[in-house]
PDB file of N, CA and C in Angstrom:
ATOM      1  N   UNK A   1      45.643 -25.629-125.728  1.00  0.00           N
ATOM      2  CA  UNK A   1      44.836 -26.491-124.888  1.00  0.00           C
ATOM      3  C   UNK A   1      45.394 -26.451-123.469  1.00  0.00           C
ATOM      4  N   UNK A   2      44.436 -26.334-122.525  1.00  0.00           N
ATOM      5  CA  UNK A   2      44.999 -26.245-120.957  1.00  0.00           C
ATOM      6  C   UNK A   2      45.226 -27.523-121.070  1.00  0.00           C
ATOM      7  N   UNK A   3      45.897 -28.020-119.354  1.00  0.00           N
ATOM      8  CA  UNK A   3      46.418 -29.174-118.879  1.00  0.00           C
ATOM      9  C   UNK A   3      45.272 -29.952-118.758  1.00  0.00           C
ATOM     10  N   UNK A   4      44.150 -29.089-118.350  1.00  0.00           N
ATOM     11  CA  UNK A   4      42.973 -30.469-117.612  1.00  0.00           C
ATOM     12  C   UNK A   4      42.543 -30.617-118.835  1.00  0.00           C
ATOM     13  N   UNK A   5      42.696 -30.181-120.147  1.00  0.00           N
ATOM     14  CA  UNK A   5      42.043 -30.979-121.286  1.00  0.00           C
ATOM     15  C   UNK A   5      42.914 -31.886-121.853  1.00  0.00           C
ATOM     16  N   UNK A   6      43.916 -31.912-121.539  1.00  0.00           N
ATOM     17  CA  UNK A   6      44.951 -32.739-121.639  1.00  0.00           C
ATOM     18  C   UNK A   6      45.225 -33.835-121.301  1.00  0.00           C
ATOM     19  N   UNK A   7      44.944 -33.952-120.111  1.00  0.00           N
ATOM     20  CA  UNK A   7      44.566 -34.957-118.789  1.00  0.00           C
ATOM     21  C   UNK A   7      43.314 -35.266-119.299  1.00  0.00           C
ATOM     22  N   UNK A   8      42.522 -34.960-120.031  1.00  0.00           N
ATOM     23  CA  UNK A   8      40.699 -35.659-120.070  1.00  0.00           C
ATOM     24  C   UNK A   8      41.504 -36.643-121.261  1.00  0.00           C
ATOM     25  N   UNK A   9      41.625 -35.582-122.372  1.00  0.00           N
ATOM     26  CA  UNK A   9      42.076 -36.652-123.890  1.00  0.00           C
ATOM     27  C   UNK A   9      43.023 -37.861-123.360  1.00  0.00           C
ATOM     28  N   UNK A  10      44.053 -37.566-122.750  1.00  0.00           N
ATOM     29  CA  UNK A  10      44.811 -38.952-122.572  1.00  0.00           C
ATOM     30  C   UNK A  10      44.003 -39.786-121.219  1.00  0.00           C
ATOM     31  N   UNK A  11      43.096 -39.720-120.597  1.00  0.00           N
ATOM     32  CA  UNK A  11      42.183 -40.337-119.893  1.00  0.00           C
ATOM     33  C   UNK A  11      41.798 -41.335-120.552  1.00  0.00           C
ATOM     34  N   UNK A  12      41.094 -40.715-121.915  1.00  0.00           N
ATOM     35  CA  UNK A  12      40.030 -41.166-122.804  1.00  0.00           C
ATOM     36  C   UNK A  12      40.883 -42.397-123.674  1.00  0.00           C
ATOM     37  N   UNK A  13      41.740 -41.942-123.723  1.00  0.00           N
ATOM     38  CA  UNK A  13      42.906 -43.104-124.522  1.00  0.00           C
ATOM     39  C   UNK A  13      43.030 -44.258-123.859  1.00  0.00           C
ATOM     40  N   UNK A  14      43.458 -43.588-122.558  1.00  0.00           N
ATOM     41  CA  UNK A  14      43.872 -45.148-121.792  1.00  0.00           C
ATOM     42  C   UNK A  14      42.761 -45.932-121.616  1.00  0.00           C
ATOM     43  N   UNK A  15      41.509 -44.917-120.993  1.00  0.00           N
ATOM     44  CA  UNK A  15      40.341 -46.146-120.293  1.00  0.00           C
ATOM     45  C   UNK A  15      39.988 -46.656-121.545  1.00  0.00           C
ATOM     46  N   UNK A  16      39.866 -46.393-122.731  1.00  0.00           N
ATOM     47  CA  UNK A  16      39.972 -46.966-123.923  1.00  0.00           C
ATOM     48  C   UNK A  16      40.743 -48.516-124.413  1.00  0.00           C
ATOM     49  N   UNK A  17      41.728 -48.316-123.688  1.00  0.00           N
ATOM     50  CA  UNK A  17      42.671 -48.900-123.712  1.00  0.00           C
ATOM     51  C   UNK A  17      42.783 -50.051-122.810  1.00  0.00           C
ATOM     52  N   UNK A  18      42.509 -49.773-121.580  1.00  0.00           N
ATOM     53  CA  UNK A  18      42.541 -50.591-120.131  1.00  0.00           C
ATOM     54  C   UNK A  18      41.096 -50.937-119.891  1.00  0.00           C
ATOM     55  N   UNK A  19      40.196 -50.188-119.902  1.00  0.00           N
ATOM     56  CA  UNK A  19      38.919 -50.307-119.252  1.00  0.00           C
ATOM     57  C   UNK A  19      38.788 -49.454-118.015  1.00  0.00           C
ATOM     58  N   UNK A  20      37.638 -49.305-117.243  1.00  0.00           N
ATOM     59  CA  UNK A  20      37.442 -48.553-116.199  1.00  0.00           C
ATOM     60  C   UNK A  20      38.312 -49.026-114.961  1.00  0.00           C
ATOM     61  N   UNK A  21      38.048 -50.126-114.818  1.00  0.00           N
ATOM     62  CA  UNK A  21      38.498 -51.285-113.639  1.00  0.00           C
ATOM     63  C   UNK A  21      40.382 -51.200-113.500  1.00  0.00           C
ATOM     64  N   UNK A  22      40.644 -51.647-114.720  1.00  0.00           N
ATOM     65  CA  UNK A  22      42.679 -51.802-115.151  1.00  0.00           C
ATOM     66  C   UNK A  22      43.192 -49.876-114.911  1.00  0.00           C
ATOM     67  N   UNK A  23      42.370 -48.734-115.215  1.00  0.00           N
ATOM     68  CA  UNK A  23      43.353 -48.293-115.816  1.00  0.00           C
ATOM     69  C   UNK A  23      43.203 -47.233-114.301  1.00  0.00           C
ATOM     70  N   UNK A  24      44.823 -46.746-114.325  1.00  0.00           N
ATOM     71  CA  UNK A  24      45.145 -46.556-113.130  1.00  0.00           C
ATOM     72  C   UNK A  24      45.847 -44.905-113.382  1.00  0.00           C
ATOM     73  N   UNK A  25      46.412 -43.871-112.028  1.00  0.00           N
ATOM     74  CA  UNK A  25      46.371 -42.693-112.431  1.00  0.00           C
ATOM     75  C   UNK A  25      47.984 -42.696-113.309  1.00  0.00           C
ATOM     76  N   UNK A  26      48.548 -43.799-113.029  1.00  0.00           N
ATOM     77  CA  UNK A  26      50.113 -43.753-113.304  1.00  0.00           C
ATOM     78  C   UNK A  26      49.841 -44.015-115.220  1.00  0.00           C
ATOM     79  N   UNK A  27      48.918 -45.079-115.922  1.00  0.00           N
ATOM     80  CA  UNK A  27      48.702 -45.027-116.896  1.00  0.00           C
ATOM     81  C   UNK A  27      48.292 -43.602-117.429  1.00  0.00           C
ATOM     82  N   UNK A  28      47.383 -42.326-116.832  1.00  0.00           N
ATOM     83  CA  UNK A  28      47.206 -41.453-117.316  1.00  0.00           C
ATOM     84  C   UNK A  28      47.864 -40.434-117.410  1.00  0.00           C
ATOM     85  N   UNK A  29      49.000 -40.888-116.491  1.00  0.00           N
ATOM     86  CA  UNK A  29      50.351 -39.596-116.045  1.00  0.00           C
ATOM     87  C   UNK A  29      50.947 -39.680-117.395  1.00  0.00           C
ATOM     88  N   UNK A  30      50.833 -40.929-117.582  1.00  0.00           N
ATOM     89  CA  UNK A  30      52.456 -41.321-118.917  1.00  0.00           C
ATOM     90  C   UNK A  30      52.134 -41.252-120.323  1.00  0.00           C
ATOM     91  N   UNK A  31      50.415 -41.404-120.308  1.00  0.00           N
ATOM     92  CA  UNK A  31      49.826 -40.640-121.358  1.00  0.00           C
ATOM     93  C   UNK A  31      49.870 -39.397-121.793  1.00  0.00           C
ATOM     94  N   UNK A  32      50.091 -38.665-120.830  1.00  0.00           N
ATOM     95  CA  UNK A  32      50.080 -37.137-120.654  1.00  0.00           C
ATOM     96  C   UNK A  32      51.716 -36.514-120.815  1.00  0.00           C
ATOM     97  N   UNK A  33      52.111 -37.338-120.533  1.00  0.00           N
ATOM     98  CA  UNK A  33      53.800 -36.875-120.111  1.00  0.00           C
ATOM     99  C   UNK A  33      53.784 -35.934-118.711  1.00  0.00           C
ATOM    100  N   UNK A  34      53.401 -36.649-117.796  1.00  0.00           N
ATOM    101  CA  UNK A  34      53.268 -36.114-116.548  1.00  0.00           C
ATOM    102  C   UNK A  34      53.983 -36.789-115.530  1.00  0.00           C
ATOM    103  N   UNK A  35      53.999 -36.424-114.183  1.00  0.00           N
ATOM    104  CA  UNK A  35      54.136 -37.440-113.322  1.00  0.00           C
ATOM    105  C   UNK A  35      53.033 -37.549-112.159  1.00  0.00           C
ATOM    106  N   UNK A  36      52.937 -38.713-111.755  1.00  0.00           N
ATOM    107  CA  UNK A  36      51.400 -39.018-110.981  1.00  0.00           C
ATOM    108  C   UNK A  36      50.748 -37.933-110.379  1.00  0.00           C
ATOM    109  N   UNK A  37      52.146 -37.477-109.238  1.00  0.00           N
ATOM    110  CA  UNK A  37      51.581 -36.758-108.685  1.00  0.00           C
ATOM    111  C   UNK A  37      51.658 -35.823-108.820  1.00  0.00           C
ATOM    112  N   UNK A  38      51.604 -34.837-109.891  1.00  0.00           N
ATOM    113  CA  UNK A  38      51.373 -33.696-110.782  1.00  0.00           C
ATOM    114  C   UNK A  38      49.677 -33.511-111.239  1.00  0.00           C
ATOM    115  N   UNK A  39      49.567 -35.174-111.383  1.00  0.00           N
ATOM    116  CA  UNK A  39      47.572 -35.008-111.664  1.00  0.00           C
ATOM    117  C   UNK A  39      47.123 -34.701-110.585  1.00  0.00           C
ATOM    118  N   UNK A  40      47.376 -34.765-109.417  1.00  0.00           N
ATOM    119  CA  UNK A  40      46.660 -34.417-108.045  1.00  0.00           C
ATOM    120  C   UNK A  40      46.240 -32.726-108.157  1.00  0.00           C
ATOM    121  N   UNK A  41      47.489 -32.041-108.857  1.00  0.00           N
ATOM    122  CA  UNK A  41      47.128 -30.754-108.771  1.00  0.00           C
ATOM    123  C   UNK A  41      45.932 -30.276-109.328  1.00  0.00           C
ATOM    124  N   UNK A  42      45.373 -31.206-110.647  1.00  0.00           N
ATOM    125  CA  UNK A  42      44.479 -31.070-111.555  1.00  0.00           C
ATOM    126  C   UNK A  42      43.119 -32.167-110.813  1.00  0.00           C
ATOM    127  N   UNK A  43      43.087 -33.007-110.144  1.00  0.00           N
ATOM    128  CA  UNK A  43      42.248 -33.762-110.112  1.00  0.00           C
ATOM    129  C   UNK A  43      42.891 -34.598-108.395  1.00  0.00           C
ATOM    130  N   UNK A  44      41.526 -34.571-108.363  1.00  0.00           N
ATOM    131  CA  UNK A  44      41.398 -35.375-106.490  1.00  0.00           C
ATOM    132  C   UNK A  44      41.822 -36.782-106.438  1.00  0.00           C
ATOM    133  N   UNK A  45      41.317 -37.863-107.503  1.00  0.00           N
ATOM    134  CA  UNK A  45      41.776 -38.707-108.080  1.00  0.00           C
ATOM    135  C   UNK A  45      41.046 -39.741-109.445  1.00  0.00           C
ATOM    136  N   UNK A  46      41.305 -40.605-109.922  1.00  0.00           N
ATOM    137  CA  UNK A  46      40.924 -41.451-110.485  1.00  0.00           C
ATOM    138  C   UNK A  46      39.908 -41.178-110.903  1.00  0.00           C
ATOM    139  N   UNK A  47      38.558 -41.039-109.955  1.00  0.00           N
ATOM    140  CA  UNK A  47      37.310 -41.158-109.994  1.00  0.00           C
ATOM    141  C   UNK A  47      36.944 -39.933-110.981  1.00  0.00           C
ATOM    142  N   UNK A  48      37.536 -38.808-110.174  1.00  0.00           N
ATOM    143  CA  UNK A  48      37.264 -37.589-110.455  1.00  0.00           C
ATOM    144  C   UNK A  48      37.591 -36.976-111.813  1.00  0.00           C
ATOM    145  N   UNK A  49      38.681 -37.541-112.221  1.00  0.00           N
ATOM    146  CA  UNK A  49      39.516 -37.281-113.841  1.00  0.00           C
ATOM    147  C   UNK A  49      38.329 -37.888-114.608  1.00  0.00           C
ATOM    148  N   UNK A  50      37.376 -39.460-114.462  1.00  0.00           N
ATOM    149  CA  UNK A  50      36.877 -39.948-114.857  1.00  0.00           C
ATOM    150  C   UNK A  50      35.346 -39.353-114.760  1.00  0.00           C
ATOM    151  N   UNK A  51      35.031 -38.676-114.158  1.00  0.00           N
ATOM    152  CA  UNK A  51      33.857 -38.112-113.744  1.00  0.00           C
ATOM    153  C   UNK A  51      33.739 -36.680-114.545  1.00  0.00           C
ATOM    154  N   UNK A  52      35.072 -36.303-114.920  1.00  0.00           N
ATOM    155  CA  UNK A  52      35.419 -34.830-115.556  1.00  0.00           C
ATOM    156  C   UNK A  52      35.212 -35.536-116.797  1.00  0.00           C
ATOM    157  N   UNK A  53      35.967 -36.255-117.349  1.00  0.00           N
ATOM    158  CA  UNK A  53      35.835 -36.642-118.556  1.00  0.00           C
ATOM    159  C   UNK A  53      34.679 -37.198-119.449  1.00  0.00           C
ATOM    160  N   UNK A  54      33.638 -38.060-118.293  1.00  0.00           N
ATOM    161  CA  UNK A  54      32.334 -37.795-118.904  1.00  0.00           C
ATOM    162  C   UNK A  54      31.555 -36.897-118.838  1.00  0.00           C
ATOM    163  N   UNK A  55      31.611 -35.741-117.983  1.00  0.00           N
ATOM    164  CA  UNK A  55      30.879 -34.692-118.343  1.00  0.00           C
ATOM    165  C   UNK A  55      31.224 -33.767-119.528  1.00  0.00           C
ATOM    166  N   UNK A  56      32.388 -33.753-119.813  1.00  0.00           N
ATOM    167  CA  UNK A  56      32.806 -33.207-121.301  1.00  0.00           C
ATOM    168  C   UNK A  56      32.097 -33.735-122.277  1.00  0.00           C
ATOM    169  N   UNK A  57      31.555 -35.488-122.243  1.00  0.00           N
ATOM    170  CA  UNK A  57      31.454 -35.754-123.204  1.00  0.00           C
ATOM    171  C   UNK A  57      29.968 -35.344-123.162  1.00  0.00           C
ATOM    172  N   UNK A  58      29.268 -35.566-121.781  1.00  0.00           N
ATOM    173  CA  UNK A  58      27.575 -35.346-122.066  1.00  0.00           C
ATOM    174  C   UNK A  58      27.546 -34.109-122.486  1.00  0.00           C
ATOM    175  N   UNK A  59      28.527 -33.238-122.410  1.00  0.00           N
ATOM    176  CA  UNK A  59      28.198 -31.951-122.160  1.00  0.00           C
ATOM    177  C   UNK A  59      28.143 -31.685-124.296  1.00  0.00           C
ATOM    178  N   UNK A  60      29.301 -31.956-124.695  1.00  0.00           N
ATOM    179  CA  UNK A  60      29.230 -32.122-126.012  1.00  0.00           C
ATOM    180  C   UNK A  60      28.427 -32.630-126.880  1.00  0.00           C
ATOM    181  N   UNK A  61      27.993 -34.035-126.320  1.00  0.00           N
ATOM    182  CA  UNK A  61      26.488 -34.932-126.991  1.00  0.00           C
ATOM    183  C   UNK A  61      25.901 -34.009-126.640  1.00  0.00           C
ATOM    184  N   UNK A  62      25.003 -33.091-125.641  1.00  0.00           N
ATOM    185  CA  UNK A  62      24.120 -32.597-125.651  1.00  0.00           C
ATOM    186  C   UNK A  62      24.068 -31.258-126.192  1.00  0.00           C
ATOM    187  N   UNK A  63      25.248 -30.346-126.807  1.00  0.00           N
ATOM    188  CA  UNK A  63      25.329 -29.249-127.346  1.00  0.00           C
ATOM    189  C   UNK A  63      24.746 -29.948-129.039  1.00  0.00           C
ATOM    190  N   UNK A  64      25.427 -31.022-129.161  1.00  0.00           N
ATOM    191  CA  UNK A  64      25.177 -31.186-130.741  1.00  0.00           C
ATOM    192  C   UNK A  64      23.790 -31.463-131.024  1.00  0.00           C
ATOM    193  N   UNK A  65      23.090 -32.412-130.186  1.00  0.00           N
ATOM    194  CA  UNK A  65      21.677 -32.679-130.389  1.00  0.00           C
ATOM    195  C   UNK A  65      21.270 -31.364-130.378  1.00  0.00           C
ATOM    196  N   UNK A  66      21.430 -30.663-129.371  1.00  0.00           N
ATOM    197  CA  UNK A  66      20.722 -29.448-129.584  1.00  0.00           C
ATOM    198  C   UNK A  66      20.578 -28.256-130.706  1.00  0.00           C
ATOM    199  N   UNK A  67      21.988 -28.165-131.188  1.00  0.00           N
ATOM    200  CA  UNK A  67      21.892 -27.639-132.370  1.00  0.00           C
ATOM    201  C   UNK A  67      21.609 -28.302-133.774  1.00  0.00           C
ATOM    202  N   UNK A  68      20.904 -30.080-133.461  1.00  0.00           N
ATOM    203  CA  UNK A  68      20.402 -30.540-134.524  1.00  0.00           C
ATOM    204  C   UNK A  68      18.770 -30.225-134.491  1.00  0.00           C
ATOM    205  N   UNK A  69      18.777 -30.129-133.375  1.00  0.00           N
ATOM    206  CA  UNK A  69      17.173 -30.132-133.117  1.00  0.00           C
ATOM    207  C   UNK A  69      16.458 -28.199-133.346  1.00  0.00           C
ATOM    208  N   UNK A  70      17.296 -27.930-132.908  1.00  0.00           N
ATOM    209  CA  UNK A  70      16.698 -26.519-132.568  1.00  0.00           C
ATOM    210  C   UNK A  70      16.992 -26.073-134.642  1.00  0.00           C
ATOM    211  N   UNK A  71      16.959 -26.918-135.401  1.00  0.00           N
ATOM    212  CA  UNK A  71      16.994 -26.099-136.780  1.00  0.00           C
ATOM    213  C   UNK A  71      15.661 -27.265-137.260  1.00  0.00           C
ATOM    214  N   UNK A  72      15.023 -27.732-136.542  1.00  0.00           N
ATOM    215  CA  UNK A  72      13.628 -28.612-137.082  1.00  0.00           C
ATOM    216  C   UNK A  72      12.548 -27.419-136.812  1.00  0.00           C
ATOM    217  N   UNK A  73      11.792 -27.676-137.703  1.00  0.00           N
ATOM    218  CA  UNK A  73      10.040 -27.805-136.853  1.00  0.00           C
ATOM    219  C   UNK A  73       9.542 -28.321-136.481  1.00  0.00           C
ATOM    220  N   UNK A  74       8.717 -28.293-135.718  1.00  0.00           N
ATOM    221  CA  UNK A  74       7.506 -28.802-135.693  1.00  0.00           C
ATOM    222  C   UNK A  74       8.353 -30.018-134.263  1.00  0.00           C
ATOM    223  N   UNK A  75       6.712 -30.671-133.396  1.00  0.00           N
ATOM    224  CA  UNK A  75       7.377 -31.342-132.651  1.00  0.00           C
ATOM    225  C   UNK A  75       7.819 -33.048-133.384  1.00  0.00           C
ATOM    226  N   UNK A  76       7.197 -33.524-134.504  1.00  0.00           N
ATOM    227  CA  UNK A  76       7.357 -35.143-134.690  1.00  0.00           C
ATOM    228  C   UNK A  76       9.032 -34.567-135.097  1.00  0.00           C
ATOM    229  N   UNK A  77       8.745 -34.122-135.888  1.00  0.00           N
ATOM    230  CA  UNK A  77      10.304 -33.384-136.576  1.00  0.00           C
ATOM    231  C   UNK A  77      11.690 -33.395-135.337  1.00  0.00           C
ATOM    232  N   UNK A  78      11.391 -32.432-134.848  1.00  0.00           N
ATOM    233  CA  UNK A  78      12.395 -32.429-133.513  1.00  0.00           C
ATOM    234  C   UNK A  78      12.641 -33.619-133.004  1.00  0.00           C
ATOM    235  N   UNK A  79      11.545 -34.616-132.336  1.00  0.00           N
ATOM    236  CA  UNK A  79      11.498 -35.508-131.923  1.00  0.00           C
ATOM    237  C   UNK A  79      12.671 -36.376-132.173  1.00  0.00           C
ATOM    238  N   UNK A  80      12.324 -36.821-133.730  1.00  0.00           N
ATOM    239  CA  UNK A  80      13.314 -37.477-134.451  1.00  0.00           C
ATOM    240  C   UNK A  80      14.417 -37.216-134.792  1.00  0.00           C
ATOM    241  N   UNK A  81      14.437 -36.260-134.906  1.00  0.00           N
ATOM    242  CA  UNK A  81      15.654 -35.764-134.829  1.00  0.00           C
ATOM    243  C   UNK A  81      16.572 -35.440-133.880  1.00  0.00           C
ATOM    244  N   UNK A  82      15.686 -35.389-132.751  1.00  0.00           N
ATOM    245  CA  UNK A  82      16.541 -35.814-131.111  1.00  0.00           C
ATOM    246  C   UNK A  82      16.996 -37.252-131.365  1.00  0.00           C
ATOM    247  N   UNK A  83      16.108 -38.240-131.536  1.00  0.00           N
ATOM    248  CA  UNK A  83      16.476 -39.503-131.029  1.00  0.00           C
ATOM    249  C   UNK A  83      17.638 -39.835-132.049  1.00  0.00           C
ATOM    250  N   UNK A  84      17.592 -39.350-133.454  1.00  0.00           N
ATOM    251  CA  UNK A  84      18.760 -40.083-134.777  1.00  0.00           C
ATOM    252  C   UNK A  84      20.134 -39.327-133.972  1.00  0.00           C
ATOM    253  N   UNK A  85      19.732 -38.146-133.846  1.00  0.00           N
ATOM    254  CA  UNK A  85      21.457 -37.392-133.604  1.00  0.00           C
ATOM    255  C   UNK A  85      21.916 -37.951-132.249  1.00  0.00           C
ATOM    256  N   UNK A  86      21.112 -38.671-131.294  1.00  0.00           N
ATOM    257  CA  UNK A  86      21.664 -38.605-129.863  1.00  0.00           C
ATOM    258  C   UNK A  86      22.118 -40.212-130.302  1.00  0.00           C
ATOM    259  N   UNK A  87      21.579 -41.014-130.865  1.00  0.00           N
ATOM    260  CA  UNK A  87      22.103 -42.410-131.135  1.00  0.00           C
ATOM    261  C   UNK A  87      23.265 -42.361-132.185  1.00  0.00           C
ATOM    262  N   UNK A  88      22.752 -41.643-133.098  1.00  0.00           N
ATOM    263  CA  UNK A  88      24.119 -41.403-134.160  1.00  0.00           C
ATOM    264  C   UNK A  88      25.065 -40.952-133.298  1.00  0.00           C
ATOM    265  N   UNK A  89      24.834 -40.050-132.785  1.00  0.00           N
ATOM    266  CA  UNK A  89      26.570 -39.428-131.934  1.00  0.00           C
ATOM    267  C   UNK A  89      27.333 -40.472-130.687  1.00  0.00           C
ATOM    268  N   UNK A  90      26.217 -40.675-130.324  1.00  0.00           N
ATOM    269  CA  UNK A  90      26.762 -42.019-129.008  1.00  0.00           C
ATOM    270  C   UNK A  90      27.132 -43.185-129.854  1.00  0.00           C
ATOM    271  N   UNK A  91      26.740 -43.322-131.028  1.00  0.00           N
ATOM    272  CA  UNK A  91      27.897 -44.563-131.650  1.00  0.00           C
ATOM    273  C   UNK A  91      28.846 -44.418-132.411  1.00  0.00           C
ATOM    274  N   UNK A  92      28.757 -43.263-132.690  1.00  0.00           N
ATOM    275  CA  UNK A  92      29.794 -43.078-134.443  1.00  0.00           C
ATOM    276  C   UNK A  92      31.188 -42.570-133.778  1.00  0.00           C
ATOM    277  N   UNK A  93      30.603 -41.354-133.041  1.00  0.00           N
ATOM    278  CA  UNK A  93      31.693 -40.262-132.554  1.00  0.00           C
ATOM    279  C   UNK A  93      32.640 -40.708-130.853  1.00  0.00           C
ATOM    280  N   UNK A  94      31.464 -41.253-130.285  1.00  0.00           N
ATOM    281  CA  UNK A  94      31.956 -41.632-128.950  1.00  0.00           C
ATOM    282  C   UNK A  94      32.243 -42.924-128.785  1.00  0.00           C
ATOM    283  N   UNK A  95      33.654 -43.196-128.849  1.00  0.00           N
ATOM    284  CA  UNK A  95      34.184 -44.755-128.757  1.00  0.00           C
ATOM    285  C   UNK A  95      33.840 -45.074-127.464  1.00  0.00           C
ATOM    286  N   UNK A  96      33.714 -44.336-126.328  1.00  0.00           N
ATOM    287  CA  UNK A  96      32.990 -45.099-125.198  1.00  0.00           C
ATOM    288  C   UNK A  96      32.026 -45.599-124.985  1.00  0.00           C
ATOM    289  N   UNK A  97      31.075 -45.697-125.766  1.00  0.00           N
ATOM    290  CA  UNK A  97      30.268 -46.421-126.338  1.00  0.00           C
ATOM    291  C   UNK A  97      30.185 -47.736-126.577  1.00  0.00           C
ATOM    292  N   UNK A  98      31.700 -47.673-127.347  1.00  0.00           N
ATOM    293  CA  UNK A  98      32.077 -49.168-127.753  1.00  0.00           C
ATOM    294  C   UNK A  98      32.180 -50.118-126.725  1.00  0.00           C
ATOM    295  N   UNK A  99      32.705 -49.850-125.537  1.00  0.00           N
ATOM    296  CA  UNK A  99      32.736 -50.349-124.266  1.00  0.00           C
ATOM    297  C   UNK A  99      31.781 -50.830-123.450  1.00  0.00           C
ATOM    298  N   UNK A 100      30.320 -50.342-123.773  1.00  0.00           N
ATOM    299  CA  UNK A 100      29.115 -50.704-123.306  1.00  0.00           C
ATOM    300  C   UNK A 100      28.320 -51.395-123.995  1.00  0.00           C
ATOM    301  N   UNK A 101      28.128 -50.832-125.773  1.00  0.00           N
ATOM    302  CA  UNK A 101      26.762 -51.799-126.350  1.00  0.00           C
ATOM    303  C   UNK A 101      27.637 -52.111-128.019  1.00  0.00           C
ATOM    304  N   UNK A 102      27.348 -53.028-128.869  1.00  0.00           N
ATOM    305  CA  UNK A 102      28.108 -53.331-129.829  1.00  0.00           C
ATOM    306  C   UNK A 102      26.658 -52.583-130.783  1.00  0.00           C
ATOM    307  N   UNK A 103      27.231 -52.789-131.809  1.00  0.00           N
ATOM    308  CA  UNK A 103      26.325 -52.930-132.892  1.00  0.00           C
ATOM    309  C   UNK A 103      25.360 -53.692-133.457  1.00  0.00           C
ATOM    310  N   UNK A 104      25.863 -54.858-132.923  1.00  0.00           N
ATOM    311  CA  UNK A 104      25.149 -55.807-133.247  1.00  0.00           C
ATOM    312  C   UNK A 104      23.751 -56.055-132.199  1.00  0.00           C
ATOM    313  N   UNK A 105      23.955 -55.455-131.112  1.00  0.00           N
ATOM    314  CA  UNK A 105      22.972 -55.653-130.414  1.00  0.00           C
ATOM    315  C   UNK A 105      21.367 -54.645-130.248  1.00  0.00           C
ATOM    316  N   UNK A 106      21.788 -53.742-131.499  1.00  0.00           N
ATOM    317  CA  UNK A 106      20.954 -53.063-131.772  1.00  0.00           C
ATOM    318  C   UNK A 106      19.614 -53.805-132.613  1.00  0.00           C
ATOM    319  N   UNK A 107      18.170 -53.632-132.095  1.00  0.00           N
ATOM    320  CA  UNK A 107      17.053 -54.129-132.640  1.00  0.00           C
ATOM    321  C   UNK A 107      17.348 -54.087-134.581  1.00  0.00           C
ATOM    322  N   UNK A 108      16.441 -55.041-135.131  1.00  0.00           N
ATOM    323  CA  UNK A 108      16.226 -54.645-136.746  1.00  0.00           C
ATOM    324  C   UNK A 108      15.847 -53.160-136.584  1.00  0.00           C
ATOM    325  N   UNK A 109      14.553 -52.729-136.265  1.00  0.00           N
ATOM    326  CA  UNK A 109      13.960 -51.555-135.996  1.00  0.00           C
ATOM    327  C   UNK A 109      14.560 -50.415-135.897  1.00  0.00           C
ATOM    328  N   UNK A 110      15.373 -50.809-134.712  1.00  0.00           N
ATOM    329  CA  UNK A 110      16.303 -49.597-134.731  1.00  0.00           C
ATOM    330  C   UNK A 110      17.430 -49.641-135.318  1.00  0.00           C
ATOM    331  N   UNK A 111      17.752 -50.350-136.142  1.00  0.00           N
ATOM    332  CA  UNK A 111      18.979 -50.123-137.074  1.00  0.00           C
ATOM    333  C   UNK A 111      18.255 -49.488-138.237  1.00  0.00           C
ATOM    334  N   UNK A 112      17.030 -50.056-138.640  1.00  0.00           N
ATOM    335  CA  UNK A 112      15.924 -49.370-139.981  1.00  0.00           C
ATOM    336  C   UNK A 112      15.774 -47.910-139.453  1.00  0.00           C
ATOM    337  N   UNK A 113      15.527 -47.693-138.178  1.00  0.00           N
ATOM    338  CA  UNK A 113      15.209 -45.759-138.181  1.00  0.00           C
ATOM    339  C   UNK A 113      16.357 -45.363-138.099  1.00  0.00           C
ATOM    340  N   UNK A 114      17.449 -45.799-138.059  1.00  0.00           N
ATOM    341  CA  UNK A 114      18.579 -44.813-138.031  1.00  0.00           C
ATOM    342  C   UNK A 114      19.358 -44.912-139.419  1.00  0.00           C
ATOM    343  N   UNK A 115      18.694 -45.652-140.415  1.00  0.00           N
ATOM    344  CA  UNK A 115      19.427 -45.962-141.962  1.00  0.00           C
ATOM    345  C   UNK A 115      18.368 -44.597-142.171  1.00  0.00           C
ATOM    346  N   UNK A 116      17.046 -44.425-142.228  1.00  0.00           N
ATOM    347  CA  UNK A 116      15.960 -43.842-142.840  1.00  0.00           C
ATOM    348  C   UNK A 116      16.750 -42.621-142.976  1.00  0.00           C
TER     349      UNK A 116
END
């Protein structure tokens, strides 16, 4: 594994950990076994580690939907199968998630199409 994936995973730990707001580049150095300003070499700052790290993740949610979808037919088929895999993966797999919407705040409805 290179360094900047290194620097994303222990990102993902801390803001996990701290939140967006608390967590700072010195928390992600010491995650890493780095020192601060060693992340500069890898990243401009804060924002940017954080900006890298969610594009890994859209970038991943959207490889998997895609290879759930692209083995359907038909369009209702696909459809649904876009919407189960992109909600299934944004809650099950991506704890950042957890940080934005609970479970509980999901409709009856949509807890029934995603049991189906």
């Amino acid at each position: 594994m290179d360094k900047k994936q290194e620097i994303l995973e222990a990102a993902e730990v801390v803001f996990l950990k701290y939140g967006i707001r608390k967590i700072t580049l010195d928390d992600i150095a010491q995650a890493c076994g780095m020192k601060k300003t060693a992340l500069y070499y890898y990243y401009k700052n804060k924002e940017a580690i954080i900006v890298a790290m969610l594009e890994k993740k859209f970038t991943e949610l959207f490889d998997k939907v895609k290879a759930e979808v692209d083995k359907e037919e038909g369009v209702q088929n696909r459809l649904k199968v876009f919407m189960k895999t992109r909600i299934n993966e944004m809650r099950s797999n991506h704890p950042l998630m957890n940080l934005f919407q609970s479970e509980d705040s999901l409709s009856i409805k949509a807890k029934n199409f995603l049991e189906e």
